[in-house]
PDB file of N, CA and C in Angstrom:
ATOM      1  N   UNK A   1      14.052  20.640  -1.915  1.00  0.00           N
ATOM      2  CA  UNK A   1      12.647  20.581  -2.278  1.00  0.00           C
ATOM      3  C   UNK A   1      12.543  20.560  -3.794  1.00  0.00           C
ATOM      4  N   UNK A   2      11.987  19.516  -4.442  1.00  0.00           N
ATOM      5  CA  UNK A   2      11.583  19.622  -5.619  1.00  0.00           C
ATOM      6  C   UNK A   2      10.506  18.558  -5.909  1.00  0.00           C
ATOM      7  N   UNK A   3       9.989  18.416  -6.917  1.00  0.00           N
ATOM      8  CA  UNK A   3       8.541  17.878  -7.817  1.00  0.00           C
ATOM      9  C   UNK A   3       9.211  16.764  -7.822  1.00  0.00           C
ATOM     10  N   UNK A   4       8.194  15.720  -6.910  1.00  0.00           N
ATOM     11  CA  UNK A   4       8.148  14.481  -7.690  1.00  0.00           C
ATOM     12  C   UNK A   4       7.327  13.653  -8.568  1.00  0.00           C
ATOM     13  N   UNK A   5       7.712  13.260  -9.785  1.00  0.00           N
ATOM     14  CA  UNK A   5       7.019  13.071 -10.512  1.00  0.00           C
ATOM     15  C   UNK A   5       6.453  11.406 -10.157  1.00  0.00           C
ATOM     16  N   UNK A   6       5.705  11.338  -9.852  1.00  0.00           N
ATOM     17  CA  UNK A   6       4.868   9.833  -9.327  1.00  0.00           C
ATOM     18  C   UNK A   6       4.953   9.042 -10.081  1.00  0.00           C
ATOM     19  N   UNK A   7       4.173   9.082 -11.818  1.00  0.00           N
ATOM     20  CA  UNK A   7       3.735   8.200 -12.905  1.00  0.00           C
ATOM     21  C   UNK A   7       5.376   7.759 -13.365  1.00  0.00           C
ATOM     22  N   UNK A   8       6.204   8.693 -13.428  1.00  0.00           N
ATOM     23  CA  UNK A   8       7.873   8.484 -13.562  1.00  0.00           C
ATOM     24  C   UNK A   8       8.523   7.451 -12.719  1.00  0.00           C
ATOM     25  N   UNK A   9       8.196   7.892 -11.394  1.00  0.00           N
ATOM     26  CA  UNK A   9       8.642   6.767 -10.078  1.00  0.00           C
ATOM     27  C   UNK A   9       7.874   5.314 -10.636  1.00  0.00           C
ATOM     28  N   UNK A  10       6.939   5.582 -10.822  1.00  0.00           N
ATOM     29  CA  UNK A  10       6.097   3.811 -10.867  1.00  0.00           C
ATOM     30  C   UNK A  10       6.299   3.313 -12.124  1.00  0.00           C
ATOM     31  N   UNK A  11       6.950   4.202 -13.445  1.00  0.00           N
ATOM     32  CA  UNK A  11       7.606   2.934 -14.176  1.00  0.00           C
ATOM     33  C   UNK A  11       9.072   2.289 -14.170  1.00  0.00           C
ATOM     34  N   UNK A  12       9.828   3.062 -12.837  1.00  0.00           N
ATOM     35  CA  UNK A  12      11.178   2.485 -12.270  1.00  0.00           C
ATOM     36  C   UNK A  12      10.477   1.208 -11.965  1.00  0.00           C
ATOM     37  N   UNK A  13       9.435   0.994 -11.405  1.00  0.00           N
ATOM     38  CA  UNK A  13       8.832  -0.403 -10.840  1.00  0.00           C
ATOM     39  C   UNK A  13       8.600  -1.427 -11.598  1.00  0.00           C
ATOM     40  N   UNK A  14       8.888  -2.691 -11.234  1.00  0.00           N
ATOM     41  CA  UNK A  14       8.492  -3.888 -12.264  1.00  0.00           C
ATOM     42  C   UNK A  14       8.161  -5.004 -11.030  1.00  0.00           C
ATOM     43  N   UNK A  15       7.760  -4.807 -10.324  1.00  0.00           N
ATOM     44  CA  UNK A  15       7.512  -6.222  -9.700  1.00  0.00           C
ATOM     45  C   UNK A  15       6.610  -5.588  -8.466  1.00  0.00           C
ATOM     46  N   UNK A  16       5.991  -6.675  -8.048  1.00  0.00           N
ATOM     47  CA  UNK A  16       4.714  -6.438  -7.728  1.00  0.00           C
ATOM     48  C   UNK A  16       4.708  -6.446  -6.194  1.00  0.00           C
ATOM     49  N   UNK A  17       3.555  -5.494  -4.983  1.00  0.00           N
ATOM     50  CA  UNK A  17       3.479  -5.450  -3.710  1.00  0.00           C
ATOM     51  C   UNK A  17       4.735  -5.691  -2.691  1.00  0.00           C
ATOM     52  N   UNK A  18       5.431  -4.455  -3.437  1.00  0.00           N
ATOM     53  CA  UNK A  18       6.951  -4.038  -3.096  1.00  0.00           C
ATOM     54  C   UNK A  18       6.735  -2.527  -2.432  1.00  0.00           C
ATOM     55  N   UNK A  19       6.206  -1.971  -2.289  1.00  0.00           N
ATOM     56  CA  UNK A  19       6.111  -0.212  -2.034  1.00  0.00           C
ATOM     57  C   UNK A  19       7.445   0.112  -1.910  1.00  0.00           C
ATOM     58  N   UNK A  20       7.698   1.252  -2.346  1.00  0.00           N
ATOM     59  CA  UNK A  20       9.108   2.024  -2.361  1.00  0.00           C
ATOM     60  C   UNK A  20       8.772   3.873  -1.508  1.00  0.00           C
ATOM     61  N   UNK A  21       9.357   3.635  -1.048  1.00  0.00           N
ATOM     62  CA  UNK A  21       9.458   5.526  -0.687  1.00  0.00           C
ATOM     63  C   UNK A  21       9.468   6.527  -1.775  1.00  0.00           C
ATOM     64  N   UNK A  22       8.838   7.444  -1.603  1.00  0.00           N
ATOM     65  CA  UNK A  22       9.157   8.519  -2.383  1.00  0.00           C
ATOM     66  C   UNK A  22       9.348   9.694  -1.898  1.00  0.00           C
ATOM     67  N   UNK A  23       8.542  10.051  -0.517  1.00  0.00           N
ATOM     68  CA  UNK A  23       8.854  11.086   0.367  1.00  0.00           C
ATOM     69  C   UNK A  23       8.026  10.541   1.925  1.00  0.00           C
ATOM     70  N   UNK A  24       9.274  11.545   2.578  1.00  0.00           N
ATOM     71  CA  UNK A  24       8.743  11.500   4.418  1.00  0.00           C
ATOM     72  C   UNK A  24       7.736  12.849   4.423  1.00  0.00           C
ATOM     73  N   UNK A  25       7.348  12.935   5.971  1.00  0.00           N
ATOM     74  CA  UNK A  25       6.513  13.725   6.095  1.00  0.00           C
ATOM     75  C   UNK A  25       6.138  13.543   7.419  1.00  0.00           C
ATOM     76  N   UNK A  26       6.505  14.248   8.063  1.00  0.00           N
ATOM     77  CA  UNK A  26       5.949  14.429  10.063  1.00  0.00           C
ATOM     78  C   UNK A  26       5.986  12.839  10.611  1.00  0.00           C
ATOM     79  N   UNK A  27       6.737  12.583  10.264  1.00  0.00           N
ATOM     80  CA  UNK A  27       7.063  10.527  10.963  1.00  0.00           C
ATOM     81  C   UNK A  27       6.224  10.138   9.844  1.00  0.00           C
ATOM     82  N   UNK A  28       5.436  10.014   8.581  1.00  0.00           N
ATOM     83  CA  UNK A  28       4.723   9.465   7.586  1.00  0.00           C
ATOM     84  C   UNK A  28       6.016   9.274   6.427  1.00  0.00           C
ATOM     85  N   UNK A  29       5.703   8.142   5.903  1.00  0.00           N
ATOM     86  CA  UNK A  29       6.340   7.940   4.300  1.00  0.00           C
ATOM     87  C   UNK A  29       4.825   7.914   3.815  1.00  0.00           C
ATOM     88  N   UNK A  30       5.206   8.167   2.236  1.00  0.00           N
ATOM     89  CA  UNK A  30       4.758   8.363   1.101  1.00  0.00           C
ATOM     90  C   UNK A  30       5.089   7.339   0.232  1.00  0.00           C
ATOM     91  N   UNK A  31       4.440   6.146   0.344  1.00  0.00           N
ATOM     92  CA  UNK A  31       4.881   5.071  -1.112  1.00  0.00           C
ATOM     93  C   UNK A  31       4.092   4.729  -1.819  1.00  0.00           C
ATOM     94  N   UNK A  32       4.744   3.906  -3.272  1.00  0.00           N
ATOM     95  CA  UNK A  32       4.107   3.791  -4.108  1.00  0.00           C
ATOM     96  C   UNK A  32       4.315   2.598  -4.389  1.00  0.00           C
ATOM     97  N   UNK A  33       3.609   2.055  -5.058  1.00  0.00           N
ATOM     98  CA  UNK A  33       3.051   0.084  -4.921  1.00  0.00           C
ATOM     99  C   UNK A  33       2.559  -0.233  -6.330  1.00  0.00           C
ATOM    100  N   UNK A  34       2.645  -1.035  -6.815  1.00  0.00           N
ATOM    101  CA  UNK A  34       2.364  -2.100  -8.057  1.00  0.00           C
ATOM    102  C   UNK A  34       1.910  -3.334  -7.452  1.00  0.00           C
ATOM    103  N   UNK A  35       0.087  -3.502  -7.678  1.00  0.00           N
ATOM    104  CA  UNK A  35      -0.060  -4.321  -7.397  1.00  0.00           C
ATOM    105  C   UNK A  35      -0.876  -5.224  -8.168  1.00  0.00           C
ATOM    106  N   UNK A  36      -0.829  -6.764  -7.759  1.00  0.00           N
ATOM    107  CA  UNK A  36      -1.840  -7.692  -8.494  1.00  0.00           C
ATOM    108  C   UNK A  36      -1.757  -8.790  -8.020  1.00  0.00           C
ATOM    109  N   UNK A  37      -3.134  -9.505  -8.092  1.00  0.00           N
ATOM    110  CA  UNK A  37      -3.087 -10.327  -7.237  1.00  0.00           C
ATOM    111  C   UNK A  37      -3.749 -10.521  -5.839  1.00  0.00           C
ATOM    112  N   UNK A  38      -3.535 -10.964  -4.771  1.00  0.00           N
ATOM    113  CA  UNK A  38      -4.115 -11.398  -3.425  1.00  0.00           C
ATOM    114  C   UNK A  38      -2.579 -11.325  -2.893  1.00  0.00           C
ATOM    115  N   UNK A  39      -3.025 -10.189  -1.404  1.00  0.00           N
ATOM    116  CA  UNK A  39      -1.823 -10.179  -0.719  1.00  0.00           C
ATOM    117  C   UNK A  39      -2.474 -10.699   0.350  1.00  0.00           C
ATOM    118  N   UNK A  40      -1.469 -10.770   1.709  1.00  0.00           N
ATOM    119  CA  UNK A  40      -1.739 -11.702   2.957  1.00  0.00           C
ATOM    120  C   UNK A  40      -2.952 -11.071   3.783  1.00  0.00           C
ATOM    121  N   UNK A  41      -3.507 -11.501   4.438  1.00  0.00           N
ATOM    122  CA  UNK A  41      -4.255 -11.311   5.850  1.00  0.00           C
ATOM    123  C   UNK A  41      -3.531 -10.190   7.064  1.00  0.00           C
ATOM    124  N   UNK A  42      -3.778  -9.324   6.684  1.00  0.00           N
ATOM    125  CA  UNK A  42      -3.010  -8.618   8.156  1.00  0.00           C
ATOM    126  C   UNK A  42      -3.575  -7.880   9.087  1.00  0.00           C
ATOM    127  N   UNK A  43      -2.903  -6.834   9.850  1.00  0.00           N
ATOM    128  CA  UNK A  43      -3.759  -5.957  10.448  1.00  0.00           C
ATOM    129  C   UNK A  43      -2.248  -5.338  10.497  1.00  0.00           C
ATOM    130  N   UNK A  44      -2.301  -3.828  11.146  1.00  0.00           N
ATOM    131  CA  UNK A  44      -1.567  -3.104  11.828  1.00  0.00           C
ATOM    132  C   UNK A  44      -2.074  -2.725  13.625  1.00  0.00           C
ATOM    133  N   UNK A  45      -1.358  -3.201  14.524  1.00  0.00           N
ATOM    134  CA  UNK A  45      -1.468  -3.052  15.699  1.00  0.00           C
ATOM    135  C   UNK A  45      -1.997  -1.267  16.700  1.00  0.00           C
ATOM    136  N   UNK A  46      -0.963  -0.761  15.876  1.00  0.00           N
ATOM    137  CA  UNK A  46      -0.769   0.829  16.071  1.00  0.00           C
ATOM    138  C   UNK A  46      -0.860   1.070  15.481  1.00  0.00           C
ATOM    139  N   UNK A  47      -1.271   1.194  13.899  1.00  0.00           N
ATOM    140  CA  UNK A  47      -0.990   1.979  13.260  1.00  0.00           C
ATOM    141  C   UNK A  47      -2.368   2.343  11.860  1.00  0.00           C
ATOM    142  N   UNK A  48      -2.444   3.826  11.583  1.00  0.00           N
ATOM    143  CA  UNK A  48      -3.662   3.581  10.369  1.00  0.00           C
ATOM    144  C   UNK A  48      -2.724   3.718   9.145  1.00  0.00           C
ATOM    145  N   UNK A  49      -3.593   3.158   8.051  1.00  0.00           N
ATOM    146  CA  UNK A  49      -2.878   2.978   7.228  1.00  0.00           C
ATOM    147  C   UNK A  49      -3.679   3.493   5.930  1.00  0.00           C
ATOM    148  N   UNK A  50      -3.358   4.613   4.734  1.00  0.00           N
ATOM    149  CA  UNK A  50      -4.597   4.951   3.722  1.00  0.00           C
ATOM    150  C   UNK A  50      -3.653   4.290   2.097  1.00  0.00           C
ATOM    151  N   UNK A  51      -4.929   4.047   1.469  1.00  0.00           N
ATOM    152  CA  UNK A  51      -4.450   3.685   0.118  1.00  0.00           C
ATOM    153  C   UNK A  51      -5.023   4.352  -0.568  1.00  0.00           C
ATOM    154  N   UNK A  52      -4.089   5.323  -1.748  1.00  0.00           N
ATOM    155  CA  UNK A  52      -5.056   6.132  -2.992  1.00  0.00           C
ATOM    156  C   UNK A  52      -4.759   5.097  -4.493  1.00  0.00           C
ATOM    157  N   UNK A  53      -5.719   4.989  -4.999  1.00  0.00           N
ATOM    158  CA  UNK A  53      -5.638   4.123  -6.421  1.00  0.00           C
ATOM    159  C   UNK A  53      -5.337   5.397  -7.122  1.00  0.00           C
ATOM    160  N   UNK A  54      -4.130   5.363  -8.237  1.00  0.00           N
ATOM    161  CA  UNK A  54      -3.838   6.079  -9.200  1.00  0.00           C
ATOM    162  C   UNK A  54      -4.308   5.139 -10.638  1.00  0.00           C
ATOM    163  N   UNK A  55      -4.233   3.942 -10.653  1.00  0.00           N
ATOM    164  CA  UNK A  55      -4.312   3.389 -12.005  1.00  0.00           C
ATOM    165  C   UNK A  55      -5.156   2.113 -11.211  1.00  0.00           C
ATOM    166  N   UNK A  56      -6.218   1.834 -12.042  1.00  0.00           N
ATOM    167  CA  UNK A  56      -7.073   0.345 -11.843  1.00  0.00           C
ATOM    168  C   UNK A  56      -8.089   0.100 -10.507  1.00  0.00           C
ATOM    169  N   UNK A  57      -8.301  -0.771 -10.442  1.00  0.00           N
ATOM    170  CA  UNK A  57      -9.383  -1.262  -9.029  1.00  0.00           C
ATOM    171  C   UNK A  57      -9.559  -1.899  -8.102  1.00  0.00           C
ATOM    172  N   UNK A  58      -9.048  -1.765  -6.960  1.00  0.00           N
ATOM    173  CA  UNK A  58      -8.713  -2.450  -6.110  1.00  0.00           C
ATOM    174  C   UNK A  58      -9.615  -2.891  -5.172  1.00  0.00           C
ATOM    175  N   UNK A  59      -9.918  -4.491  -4.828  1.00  0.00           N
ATOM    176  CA  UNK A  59     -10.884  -4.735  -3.743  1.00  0.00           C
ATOM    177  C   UNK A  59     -10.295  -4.785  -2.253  1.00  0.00           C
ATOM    178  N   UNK A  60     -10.909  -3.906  -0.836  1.00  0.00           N
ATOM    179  CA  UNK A  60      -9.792  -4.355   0.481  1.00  0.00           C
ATOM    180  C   UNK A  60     -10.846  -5.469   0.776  1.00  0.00           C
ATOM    181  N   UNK A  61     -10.497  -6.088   1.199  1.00  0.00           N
ATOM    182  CA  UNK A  61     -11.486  -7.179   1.625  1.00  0.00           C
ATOM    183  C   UNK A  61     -11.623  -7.288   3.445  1.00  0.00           C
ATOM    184  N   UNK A  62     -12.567  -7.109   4.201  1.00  0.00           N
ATOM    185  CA  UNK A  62     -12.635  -7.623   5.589  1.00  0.00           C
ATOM    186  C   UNK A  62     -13.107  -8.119   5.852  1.00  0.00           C
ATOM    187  N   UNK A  63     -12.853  -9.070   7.012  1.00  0.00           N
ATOM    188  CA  UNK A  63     -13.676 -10.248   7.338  1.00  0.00           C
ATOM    189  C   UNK A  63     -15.035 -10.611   7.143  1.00  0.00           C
ATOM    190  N   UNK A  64     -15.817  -9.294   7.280  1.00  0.00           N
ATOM    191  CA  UNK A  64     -17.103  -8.991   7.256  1.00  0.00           C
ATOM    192  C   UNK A  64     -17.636  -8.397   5.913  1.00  0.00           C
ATOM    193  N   UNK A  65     -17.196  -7.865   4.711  1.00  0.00           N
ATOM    194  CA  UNK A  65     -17.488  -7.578   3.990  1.00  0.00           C
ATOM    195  C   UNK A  65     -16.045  -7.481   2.990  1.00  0.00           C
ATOM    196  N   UNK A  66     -16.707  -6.276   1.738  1.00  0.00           N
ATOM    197  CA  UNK A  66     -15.404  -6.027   0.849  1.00  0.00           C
ATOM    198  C   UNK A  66     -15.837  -4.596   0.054  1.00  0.00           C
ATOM    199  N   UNK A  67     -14.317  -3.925   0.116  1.00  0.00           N
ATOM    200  CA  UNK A  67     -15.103  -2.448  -0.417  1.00  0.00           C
ATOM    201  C   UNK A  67     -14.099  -2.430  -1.822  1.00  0.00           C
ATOM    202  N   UNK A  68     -15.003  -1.876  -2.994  1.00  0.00           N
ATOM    203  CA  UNK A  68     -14.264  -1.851  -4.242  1.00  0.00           C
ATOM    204  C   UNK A  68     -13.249  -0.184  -4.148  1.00  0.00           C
ATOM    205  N   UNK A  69     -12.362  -0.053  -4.403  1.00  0.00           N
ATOM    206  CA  UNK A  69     -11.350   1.167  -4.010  1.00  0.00           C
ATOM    207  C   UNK A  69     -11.166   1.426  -6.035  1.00  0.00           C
ATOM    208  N   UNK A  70     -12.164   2.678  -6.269  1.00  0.00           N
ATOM    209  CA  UNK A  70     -11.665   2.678  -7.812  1.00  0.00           C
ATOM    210  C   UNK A  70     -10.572   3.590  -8.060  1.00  0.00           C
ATOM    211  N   UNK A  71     -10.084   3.897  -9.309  1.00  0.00           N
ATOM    212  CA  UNK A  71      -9.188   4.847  -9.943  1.00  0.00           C
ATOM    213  C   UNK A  71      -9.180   6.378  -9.036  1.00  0.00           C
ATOM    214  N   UNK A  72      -8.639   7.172  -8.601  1.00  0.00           N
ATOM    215  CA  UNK A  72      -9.073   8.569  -7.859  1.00  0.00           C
ATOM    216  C   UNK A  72      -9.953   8.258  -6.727  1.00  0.00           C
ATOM    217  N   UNK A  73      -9.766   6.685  -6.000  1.00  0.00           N
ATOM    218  CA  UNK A  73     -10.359   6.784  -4.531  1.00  0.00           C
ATOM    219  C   UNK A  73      -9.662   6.557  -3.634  1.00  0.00           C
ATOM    220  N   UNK A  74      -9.942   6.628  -2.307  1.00  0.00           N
ATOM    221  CA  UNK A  74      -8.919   6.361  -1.487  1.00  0.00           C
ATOM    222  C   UNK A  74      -9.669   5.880  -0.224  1.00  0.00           C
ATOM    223  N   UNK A  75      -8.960   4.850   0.389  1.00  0.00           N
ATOM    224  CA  UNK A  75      -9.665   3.872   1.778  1.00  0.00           C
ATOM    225  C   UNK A  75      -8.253   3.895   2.938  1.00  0.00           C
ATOM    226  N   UNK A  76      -9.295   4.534   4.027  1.00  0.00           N
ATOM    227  CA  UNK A  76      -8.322   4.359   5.243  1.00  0.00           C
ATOM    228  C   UNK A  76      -8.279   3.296   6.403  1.00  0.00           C
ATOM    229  N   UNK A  77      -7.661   2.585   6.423  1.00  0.00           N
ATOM    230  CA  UNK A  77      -7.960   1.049   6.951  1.00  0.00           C
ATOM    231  C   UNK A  77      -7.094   1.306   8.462  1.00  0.00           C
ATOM    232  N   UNK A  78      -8.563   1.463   9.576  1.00  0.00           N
ATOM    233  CA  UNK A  78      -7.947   1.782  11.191  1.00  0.00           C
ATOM    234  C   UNK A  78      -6.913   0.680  11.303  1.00  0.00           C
ATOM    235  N   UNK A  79      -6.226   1.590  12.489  1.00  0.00           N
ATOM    236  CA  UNK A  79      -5.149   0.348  12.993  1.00  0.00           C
ATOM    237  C   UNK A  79      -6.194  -0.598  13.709  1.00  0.00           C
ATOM    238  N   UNK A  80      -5.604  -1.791  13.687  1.00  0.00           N
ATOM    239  CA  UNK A  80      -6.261  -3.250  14.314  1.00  0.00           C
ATOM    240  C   UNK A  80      -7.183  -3.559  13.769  1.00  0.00           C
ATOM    241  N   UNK A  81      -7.763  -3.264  12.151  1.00  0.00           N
ATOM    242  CA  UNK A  81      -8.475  -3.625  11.738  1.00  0.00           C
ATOM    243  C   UNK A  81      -7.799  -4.574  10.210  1.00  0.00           C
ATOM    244  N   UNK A  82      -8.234  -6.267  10.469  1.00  0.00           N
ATOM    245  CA  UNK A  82      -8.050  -7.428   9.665  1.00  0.00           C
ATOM    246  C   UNK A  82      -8.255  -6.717   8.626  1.00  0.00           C
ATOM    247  N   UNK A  83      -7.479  -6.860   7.109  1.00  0.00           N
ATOM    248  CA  UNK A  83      -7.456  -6.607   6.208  1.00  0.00           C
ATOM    249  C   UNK A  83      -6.818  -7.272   5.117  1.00  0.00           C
ATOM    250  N   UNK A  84      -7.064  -7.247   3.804  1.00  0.00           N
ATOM    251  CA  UNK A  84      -6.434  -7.663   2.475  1.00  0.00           C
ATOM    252  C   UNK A  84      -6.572  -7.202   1.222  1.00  0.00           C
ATOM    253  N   UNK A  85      -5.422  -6.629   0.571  1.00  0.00           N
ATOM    254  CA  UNK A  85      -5.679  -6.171  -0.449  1.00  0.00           C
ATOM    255  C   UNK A  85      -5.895  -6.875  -1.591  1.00  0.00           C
ATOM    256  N   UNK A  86      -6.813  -6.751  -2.593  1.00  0.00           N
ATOM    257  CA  UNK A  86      -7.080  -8.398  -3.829  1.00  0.00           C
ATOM    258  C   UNK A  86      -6.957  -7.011  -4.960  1.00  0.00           C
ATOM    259  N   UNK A  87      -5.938  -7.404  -5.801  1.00  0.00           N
ATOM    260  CA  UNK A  87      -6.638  -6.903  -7.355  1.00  0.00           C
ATOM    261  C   UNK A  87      -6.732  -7.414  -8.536  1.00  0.00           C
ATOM    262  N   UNK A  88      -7.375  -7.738  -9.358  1.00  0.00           N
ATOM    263  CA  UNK A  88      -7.908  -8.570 -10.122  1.00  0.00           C
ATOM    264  C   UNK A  88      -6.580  -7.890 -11.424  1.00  0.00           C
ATOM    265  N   UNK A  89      -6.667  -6.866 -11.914  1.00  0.00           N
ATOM    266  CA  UNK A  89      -5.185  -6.580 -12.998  1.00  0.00           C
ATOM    267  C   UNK A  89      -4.851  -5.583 -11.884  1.00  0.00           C
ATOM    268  N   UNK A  90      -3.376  -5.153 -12.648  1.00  0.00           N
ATOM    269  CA  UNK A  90      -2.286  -4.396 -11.966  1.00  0.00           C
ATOM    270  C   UNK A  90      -3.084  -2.969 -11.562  1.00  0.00           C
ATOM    271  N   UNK A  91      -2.443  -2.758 -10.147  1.00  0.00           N
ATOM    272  CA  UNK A  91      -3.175  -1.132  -9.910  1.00  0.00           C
ATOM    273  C   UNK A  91      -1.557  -0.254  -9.435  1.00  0.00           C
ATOM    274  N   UNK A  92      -1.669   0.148  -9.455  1.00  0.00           N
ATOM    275  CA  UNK A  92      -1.051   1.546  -8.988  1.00  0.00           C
ATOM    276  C   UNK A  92      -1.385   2.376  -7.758  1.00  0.00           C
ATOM    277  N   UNK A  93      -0.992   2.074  -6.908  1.00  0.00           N
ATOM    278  CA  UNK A  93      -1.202   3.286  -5.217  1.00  0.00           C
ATOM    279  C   UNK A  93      -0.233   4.241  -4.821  1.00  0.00           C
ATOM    280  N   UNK A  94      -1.108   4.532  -4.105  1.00  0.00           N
ATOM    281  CA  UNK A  94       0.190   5.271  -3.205  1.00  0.00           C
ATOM    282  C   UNK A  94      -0.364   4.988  -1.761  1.00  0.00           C
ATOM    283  N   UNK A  95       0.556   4.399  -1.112  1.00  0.00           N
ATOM    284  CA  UNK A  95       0.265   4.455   0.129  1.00  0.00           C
ATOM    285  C   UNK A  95       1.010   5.625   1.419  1.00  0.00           C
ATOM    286  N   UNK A  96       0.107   6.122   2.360  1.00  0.00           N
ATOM    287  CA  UNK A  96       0.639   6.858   3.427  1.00  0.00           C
ATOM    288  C   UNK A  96       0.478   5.642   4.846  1.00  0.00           C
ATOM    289  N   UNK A  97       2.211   5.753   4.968  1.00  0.00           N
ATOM    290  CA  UNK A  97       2.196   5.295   6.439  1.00  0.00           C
ATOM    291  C   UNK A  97       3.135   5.639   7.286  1.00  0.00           C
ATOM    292  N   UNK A  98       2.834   5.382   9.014  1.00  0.00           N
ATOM    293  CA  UNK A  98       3.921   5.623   9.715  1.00  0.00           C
ATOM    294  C   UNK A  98       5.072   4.885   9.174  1.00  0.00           C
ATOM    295  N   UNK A  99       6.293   5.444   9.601  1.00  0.00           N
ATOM    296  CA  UNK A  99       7.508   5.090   9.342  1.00  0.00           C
ATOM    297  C   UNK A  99       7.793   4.096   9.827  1.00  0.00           C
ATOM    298  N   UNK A 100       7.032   3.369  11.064  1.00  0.00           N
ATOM    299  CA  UNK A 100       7.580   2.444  11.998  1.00  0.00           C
ATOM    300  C   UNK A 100       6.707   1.556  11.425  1.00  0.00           C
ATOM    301  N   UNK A 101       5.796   1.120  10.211  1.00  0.00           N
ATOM    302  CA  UNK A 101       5.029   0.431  10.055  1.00  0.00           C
ATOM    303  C   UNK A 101       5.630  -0.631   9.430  1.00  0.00           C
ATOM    304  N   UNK A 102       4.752  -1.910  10.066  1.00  0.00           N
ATOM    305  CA  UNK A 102       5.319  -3.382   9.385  1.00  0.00           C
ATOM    306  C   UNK A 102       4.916  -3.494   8.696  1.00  0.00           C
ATOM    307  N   UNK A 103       5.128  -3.644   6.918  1.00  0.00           N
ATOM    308  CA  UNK A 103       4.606  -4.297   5.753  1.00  0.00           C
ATOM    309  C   UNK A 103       3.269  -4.984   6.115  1.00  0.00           C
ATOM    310  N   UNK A 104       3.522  -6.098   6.446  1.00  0.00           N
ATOM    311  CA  UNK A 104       2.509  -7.652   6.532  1.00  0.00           C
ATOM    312  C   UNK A 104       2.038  -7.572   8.512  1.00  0.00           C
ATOM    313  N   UNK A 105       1.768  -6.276   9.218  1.00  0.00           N
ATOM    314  CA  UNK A 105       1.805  -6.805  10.201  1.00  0.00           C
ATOM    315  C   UNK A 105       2.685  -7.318  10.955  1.00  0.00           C
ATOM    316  N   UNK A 106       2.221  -8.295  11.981  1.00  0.00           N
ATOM    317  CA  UNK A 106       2.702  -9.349  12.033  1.00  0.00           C
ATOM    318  C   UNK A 106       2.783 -10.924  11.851  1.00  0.00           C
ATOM    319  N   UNK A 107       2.147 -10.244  10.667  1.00  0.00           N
ATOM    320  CA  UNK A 107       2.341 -11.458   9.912  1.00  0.00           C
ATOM    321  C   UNK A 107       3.407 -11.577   8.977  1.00  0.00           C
ATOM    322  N   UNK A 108       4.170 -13.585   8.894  1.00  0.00           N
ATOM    323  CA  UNK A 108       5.453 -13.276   8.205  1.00  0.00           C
ATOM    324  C   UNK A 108       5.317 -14.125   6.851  1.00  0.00           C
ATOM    325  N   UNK A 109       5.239 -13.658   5.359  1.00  0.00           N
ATOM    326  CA  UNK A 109       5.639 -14.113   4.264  1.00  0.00           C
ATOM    327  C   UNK A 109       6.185 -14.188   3.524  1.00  0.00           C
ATOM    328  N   UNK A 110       5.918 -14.841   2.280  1.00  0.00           N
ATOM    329  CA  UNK A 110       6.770 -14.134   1.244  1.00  0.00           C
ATOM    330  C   UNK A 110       7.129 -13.122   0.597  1.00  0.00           C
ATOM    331  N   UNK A 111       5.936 -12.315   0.728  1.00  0.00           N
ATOM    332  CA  UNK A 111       5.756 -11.215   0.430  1.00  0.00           C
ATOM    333  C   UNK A 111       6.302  -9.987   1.512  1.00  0.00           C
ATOM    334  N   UNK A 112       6.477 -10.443   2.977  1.00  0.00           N
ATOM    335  CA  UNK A 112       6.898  -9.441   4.173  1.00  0.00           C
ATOM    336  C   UNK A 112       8.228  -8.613   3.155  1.00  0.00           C
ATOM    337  N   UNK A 113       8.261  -7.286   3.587  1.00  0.00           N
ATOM    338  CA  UNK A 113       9.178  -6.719   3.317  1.00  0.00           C
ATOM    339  C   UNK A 113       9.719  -5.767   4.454  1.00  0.00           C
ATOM    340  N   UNK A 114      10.869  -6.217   5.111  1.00  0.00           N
ATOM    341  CA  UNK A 114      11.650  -5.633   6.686  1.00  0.00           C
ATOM    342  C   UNK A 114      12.316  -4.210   6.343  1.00  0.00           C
ATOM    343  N   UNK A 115      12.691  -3.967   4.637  1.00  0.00           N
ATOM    344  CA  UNK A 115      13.045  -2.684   4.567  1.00  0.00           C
ATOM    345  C   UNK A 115      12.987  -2.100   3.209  1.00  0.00           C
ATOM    346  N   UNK A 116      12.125  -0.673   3.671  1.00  0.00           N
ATOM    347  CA  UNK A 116      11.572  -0.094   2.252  1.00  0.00           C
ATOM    348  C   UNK A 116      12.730   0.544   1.578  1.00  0.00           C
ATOM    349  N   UNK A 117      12.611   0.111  -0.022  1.00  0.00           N
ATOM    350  CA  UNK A 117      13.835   1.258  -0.504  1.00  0.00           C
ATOM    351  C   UNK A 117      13.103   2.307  -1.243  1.00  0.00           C
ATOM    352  N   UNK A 118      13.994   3.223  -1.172  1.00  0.00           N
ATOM    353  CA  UNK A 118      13.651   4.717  -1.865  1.00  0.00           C
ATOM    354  C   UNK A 118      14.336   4.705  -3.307  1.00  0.00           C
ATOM    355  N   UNK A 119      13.382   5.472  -3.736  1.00  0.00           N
ATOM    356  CA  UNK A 119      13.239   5.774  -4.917  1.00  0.00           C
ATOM    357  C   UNK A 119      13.012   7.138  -5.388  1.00  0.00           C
TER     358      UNK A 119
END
């Protein structure tokens, strides 16, 4: 057991809508993400999924609308609910998810990532 320092972990990072582990937790990881840009269309089948903004502003976008996610907010996006993350400059998250969770869904891109590394 010891302190992890978050802002430390996310300047190991240089490349973008990669999430890395930083800690487990009752079947949950704990990651952290660099993002920018427009990521894919997805959903999670089983699974919910929350995003906290540490740095910048993130829009989720759903089919039906779009919610702005600022600096110190956080959005929990149900399982089976269509989603996309857009951010206009680089943000900083942390995401909580099950362990068994697919990146992109099932959906497959460039961006899919089949296995998270720790950090």
């Amino acid at each position: 057991m010891e302190a992890i320092n978050i802002n430390d972990k996310l300047e190991l990072i240089n490349d973008l809508w990669k999430p890395r582990i930083i800690a487990e937790l009752n079947e949950q990881q704990v990651k952290i993400s660099k993002v920018k840009g427009e990521f894919v269309w997805h959903d999670h089948k089983n699974e919910d999924e929350l995003f906290f903004i540490l740095k910048g502003k993130m829009i989720m976008e759903f089919r039906d609308k779009k919610v702005e996610v600022k600096e110190g907010e956080m959005i929990v996006i149900p399982k089976g609910v269509e989603h996309r993350p857009v951010a206009e400059k680089e943000v900083w998250m942390i995401l909580f998810e099950p362990k068994n969770i697919k990146h992109t869904g099932d959906v497959k891109s460039e961006l899919t990532i089949d296995n998270y590394e720790k950090i």
